[in-house]
N, C-alpha and C. Protein backbone atom coordinates (compact mmCIF):
# COMPACT_ATOMS: atom_id res chain seq x y z
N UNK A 1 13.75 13.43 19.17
CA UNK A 1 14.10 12.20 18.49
C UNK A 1 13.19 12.03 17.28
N UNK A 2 13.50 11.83 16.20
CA UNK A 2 12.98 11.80 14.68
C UNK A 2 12.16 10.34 15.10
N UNK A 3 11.37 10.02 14.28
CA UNK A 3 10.50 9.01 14.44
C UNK A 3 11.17 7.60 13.06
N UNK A 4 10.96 6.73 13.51
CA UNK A 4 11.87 5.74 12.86
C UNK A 4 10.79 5.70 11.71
N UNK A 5 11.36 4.95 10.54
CA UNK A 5 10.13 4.57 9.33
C UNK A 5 9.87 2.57 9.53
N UNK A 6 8.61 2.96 9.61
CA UNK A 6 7.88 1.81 10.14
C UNK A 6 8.06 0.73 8.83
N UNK A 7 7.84 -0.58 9.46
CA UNK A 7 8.16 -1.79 8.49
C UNK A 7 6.68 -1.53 7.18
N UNK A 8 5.82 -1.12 8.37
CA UNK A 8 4.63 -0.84 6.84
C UNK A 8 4.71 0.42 6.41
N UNK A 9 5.38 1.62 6.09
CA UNK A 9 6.00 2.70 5.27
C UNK A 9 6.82 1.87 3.93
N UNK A 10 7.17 1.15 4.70
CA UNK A 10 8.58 0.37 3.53
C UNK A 10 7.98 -0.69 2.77
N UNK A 11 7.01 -1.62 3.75
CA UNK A 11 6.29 -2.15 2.96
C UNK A 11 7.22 -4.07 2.28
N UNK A 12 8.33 -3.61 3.11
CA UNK A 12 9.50 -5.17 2.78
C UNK A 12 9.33 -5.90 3.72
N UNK A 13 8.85 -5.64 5.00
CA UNK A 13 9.20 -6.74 6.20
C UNK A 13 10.27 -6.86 6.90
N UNK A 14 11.88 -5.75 6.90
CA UNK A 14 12.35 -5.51 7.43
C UNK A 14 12.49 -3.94 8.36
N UNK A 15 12.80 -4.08 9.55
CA UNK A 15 12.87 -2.44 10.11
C UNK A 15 13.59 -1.78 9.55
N UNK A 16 13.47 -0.51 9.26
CA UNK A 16 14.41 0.13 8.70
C UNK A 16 15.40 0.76 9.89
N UNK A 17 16.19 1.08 9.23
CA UNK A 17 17.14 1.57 10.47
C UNK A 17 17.77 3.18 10.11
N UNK A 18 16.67 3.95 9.35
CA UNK A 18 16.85 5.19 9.34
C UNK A 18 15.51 6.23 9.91
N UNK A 19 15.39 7.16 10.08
CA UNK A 19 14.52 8.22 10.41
C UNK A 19 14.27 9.11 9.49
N UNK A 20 13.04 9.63 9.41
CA UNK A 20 12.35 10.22 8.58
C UNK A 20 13.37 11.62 7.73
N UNK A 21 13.92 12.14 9.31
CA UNK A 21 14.65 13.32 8.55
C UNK A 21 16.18 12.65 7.59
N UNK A 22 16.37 11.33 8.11
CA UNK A 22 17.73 10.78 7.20
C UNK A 22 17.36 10.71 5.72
N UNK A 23 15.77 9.88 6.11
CA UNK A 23 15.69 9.93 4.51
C UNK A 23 15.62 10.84 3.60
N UNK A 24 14.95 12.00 4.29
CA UNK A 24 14.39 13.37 3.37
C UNK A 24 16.38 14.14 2.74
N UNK A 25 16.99 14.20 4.31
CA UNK A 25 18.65 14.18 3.54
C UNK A 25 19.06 13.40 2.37
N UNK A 26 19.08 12.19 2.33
CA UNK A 26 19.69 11.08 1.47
C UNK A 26 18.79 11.55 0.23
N UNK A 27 17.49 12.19 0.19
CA UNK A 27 16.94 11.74 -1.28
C UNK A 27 17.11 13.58 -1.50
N UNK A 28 18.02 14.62 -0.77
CA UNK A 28 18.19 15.98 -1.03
C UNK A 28 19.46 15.78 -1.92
N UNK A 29 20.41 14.60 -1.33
CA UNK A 29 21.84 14.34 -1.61
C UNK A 29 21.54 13.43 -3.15
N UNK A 30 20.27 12.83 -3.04
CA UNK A 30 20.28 12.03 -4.50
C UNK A 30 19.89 12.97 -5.58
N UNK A 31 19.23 14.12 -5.01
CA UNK A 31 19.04 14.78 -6.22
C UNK A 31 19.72 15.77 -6.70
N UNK A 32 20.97 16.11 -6.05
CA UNK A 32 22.03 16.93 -5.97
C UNK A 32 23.32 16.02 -6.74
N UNK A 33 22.96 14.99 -6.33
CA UNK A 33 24.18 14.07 -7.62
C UNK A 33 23.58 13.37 -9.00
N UNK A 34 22.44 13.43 -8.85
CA UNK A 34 21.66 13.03 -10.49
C UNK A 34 22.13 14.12 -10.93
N UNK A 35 21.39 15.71 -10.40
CA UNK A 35 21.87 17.15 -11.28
C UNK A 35 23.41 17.36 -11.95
N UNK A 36 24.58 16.84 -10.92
CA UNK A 36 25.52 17.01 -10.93
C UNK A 36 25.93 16.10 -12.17
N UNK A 37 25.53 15.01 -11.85
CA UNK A 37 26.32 13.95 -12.71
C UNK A 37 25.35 14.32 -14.23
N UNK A 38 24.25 14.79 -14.59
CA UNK A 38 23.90 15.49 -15.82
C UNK A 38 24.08 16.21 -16.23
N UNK A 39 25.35 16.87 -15.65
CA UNK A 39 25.59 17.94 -16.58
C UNK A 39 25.04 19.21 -15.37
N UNK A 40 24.56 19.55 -14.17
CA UNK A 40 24.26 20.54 -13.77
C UNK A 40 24.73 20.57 -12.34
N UNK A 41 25.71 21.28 -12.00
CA UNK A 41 26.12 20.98 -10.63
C UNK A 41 25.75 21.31 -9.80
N UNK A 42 25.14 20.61 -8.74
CA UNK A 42 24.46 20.97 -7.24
C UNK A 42 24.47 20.65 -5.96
N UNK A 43 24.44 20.95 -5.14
CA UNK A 43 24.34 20.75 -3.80
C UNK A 43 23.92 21.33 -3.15
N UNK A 44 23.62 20.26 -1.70
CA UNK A 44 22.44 20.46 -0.58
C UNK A 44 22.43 21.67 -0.38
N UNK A 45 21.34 22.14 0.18
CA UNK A 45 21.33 23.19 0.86
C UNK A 45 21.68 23.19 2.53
N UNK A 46 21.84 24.09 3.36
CA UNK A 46 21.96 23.57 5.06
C UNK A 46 20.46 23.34 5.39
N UNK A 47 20.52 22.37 6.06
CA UNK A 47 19.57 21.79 6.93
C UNK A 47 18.70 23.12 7.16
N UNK A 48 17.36 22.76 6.94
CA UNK A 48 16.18 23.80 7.33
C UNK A 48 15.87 25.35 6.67
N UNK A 49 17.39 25.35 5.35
CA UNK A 49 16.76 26.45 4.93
C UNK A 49 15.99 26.84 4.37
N UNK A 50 15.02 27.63 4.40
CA UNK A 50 14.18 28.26 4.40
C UNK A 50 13.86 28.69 2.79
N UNK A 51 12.36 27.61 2.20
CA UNK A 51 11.93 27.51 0.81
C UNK A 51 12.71 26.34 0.03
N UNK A 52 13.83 25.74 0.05
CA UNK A 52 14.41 25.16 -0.67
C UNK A 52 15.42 24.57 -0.08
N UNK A 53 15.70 23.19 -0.93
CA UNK A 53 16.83 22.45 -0.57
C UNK A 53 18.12 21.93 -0.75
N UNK A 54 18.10 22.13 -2.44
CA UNK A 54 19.20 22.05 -2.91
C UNK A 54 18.97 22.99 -4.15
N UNK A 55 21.02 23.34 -4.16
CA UNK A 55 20.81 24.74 -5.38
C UNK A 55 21.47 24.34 -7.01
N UNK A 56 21.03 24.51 -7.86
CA UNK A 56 21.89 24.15 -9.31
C UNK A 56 21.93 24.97 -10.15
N UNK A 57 23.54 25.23 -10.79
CA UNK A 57 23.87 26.06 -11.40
C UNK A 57 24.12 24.76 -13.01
N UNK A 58 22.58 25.29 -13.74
CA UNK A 58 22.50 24.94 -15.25
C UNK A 58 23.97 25.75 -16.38
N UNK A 59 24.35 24.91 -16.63
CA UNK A 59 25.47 25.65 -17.80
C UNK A 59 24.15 27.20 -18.43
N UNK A 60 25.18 28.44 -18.44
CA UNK A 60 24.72 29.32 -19.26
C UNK A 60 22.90 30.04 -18.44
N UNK A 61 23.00 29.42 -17.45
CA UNK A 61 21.55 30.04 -16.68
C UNK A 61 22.06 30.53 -15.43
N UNK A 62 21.01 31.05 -14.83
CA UNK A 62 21.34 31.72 -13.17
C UNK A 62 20.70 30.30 -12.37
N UNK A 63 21.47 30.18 -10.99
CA UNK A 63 21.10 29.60 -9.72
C UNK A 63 20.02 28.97 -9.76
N UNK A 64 19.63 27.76 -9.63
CA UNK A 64 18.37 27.45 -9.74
C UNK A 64 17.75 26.44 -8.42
N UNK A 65 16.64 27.07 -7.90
CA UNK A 65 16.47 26.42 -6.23
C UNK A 65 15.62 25.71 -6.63
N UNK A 66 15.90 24.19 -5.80
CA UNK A 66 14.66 23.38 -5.81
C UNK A 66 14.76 22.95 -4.28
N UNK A 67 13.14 22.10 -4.21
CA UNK A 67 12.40 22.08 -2.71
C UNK A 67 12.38 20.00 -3.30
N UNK A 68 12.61 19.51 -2.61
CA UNK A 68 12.93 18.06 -2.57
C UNK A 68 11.62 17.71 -1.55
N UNK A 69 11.09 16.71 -2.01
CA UNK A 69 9.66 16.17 -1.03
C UNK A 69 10.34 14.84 -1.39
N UNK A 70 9.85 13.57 -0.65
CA UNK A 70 10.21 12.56 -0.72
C UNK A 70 9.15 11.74 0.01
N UNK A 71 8.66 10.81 -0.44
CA UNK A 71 7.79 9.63 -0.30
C UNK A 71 8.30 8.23 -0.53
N UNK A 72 7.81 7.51 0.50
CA UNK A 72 7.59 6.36 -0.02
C UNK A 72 6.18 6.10 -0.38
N UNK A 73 6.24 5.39 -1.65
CA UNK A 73 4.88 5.02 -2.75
C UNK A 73 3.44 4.45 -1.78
N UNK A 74 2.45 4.45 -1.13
CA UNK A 74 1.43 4.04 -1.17
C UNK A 74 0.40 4.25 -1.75
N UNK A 75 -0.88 3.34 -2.01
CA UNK A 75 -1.41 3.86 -2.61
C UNK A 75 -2.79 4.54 -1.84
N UNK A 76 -3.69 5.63 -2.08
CA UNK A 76 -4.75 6.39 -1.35
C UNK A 76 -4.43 7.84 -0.61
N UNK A 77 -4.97 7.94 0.03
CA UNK A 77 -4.08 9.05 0.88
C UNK A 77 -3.22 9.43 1.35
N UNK A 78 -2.29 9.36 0.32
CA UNK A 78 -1.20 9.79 1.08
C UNK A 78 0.11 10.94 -0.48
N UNK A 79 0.04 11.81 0.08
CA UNK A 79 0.30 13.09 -0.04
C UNK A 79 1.63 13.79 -0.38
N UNK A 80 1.95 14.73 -1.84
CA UNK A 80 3.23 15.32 -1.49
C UNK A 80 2.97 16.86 -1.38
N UNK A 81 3.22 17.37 -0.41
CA UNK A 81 2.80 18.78 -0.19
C UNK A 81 3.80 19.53 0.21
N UNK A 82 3.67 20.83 -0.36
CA UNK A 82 4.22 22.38 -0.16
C UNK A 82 3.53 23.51 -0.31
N UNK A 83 4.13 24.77 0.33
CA UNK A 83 3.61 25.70 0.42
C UNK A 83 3.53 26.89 -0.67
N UNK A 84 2.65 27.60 -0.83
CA UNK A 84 2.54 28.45 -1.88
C UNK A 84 3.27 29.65 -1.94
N UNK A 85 3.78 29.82 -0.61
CA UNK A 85 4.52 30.74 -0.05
C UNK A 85 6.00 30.55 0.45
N UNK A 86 6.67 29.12 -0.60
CA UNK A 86 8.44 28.70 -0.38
C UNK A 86 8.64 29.26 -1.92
N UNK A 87 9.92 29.83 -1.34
CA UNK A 87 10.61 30.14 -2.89
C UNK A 87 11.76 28.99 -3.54
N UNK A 88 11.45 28.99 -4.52
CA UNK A 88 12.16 27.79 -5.13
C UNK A 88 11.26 27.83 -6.53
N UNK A 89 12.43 27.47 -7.69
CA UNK A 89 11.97 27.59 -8.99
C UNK A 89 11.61 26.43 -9.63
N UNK A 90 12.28 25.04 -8.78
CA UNK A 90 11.75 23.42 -9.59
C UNK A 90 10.90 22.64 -7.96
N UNK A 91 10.62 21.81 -8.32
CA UNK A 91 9.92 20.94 -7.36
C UNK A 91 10.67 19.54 -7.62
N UNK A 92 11.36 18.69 -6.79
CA UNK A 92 11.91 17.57 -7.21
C UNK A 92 10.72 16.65 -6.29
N UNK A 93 10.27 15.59 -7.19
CA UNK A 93 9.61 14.95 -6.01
C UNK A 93 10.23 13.18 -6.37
N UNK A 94 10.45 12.98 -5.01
CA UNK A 94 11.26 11.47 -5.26
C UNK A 94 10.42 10.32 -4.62
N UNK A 95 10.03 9.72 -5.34
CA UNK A 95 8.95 8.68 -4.73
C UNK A 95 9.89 7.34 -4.64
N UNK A 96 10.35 6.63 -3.53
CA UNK A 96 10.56 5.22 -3.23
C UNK A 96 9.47 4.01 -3.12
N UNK A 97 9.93 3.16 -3.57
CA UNK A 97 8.76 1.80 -4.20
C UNK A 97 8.78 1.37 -2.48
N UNK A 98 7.60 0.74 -2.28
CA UNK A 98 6.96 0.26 -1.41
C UNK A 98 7.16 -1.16 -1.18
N UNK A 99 7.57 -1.57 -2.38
CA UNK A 99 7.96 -3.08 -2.38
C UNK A 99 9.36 -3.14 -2.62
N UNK A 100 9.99 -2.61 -3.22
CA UNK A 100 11.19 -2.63 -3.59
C UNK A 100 12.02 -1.08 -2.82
N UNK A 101 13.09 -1.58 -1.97
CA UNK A 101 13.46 -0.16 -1.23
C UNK A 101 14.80 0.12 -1.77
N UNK A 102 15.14 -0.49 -3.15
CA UNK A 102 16.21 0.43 -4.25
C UNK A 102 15.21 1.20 -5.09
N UNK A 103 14.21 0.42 -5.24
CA UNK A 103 13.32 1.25 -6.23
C UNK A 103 13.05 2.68 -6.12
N UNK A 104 13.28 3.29 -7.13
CA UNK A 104 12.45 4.88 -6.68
C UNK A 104 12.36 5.62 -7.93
N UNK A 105 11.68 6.49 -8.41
CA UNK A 105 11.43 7.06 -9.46
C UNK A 105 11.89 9.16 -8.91
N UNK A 106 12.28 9.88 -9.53
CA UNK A 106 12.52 11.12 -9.54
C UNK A 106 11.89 11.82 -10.78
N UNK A 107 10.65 13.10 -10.11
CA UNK A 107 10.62 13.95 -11.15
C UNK A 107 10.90 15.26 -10.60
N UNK A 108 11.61 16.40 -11.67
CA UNK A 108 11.92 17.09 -11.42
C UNK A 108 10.96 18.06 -12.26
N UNK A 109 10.37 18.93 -11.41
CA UNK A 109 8.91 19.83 -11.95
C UNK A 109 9.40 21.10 -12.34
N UNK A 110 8.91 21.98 -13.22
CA UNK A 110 9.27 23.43 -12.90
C UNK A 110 8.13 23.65 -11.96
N UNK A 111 8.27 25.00 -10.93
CA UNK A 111 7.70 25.40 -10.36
C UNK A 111 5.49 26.30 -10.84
N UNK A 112 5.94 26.68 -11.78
CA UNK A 112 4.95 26.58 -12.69
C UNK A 112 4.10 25.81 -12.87
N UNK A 113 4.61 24.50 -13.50
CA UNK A 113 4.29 23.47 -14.01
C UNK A 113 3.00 22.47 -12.44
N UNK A 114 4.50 22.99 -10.99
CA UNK A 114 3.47 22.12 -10.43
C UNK A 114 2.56 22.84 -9.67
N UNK A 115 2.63 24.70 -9.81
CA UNK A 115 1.58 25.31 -9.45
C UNK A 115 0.09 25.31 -10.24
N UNK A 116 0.09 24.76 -11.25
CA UNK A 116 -1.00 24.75 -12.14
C UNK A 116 -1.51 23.15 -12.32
N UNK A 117 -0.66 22.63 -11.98
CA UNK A 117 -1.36 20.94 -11.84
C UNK A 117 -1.94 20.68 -10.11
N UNK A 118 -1.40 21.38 -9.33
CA UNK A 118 -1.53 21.45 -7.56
C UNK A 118 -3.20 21.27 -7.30
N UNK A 119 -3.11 20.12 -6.13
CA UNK A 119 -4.81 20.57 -5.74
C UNK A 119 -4.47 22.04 -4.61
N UNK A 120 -5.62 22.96 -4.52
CA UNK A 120 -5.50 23.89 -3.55
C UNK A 120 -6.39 23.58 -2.89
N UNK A 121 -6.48 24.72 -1.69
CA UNK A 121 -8.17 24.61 -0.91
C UNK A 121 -8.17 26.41 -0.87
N UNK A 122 -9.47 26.21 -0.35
CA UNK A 122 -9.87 27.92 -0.13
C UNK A 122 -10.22 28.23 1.56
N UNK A 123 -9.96 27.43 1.96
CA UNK A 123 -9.98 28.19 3.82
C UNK A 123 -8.87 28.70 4.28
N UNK A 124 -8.94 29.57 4.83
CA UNK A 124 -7.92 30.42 5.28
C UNK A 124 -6.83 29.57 6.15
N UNK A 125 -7.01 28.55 7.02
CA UNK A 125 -5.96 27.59 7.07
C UNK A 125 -4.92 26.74 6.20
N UNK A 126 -5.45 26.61 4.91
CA UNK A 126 -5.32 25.73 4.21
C UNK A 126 -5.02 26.69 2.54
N UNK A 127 -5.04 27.82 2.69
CA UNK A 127 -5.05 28.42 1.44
C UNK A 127 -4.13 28.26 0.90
N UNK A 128 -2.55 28.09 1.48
CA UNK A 128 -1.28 28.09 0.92
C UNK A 128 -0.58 26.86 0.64
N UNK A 129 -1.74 25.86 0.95
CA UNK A 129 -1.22 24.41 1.26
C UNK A 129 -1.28 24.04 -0.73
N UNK A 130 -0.19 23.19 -1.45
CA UNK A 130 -0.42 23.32 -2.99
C UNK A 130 -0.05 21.40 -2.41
N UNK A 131 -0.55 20.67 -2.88
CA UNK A 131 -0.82 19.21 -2.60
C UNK A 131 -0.97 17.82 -4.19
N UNK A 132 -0.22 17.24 -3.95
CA UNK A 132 -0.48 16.13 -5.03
C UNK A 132 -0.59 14.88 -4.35
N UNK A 133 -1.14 13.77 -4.75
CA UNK A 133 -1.71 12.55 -4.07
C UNK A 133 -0.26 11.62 -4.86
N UNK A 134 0.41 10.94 -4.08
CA UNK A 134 1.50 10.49 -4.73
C UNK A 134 1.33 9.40 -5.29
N UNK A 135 0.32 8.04 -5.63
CA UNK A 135 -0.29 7.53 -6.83
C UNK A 135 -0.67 8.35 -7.90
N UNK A 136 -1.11 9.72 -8.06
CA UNK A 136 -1.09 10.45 -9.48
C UNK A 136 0.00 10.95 -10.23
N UNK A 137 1.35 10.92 -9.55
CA UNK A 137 2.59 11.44 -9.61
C UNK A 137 3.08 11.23 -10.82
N UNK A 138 2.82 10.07 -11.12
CA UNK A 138 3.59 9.76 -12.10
C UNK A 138 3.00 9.71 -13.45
N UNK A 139 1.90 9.59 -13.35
CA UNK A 139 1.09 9.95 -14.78
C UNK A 139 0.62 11.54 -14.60
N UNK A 140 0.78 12.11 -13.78
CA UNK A 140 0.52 13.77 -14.31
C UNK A 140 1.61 14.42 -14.52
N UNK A 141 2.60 13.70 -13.69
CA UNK A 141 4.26 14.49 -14.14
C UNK A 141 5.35 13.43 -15.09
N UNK A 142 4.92 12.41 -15.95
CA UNK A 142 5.63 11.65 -16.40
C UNK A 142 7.02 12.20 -17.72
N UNK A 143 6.64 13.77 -17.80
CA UNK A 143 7.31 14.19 -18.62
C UNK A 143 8.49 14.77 -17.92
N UNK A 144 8.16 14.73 -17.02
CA UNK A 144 9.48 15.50 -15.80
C UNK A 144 10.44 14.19 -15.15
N UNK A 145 9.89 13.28 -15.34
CA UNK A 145 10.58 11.86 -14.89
C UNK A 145 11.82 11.79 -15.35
N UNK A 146 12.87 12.14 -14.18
CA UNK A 146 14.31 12.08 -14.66
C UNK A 146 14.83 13.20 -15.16
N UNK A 147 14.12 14.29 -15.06
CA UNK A 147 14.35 15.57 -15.82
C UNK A 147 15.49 16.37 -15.22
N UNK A 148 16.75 15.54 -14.96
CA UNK A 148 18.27 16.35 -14.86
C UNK A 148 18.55 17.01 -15.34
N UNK A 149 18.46 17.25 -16.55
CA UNK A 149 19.15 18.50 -17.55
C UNK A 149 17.95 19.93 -17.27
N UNK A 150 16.87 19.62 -16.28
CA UNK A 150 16.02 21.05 -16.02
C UNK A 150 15.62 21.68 -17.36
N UNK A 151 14.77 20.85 -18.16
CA UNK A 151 14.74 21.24 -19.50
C UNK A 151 12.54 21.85 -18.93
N UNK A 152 12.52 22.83 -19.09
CA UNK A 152 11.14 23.58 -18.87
C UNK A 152 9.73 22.94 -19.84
N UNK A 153 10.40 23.19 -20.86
CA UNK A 153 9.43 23.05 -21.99
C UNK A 153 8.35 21.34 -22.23
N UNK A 154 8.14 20.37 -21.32
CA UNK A 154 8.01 19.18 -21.97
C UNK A 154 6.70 19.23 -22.25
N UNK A 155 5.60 18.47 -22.75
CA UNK A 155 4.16 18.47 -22.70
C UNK A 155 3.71 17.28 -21.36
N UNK A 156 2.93 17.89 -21.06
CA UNK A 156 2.11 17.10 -19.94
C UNK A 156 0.98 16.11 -20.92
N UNK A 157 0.98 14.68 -20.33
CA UNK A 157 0.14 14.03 -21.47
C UNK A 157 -1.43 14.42 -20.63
């Protein structure tokens, strides 16, 4: 049984009435119809496969895999993490507001982009772990914010 998302995850004062793995679906399916509806058509991947979650075919490019993380916003410790060792070429990370549960912001990373901004560690448990604190999200990736059309090139401020 999936574990329900607690009234303080959400942060509104009502229970929610979905589970952790519904949400991580719903925000695989939101980023599969932003792509789509910009111009790049995509969809989910099956449940659990392996490196990535949803696939998009850019006009005039090859297949392009991305790995969907999803948060709701707090602020301190709390974490969007993947492995150094999933294949997938963008990083979508979808952060939902804490106060507001329409609210949510989407950036879509190249893979690059968020291997070189990533905190790492160096113990052999932890070597493959690539980690961002999801209060920095949005000012280290603000150029990727909304980035449907999978355009590579932006500057990081």
């Amino acid at each position: 049984m999936e574990d329900k998302i607690t009234n303080d995850e959400i942060g509104n004062g009502r229970a929610s009435t979905y589970t952790t793995k519904q949400m991580g679906d719903a925000c695989e399916m939101l980023v599969a119809a932003e792509l789509t509806l910009a111009g790049v058509p995509a969809l989910k991947a099956p449940d659990y496969w392996p490196g990535y979650d949803v696939i998009a075919q850019p006009p005039g490019a090859t297949p392009q895999r991305i790995s969907v993380k999803s948060r709701t916003f707090k602020r301190g410790a709390a974490f969007v993490q993947y492995s150094a060792l999933d294949g997938f070429d963008w990083l979508a990370i979808v952060i939902l507001s804490g106060e507001n549960p329409t609210g949510r912001q989407i950036f879509m990373i190249p893979r690059y982009v968020a291997d070189q901004n990533a905190r790492t560690y160096s113990t052999e448990k932890t070597k493959n772990v690539r980690e961002f604190r999801i209060d920095e999200v949005a000012r280290k990736f603000a150029a990727y914010e909304n980035n449907f059309a999978l355009k590579r090139d932006r500057v990081i401020p």
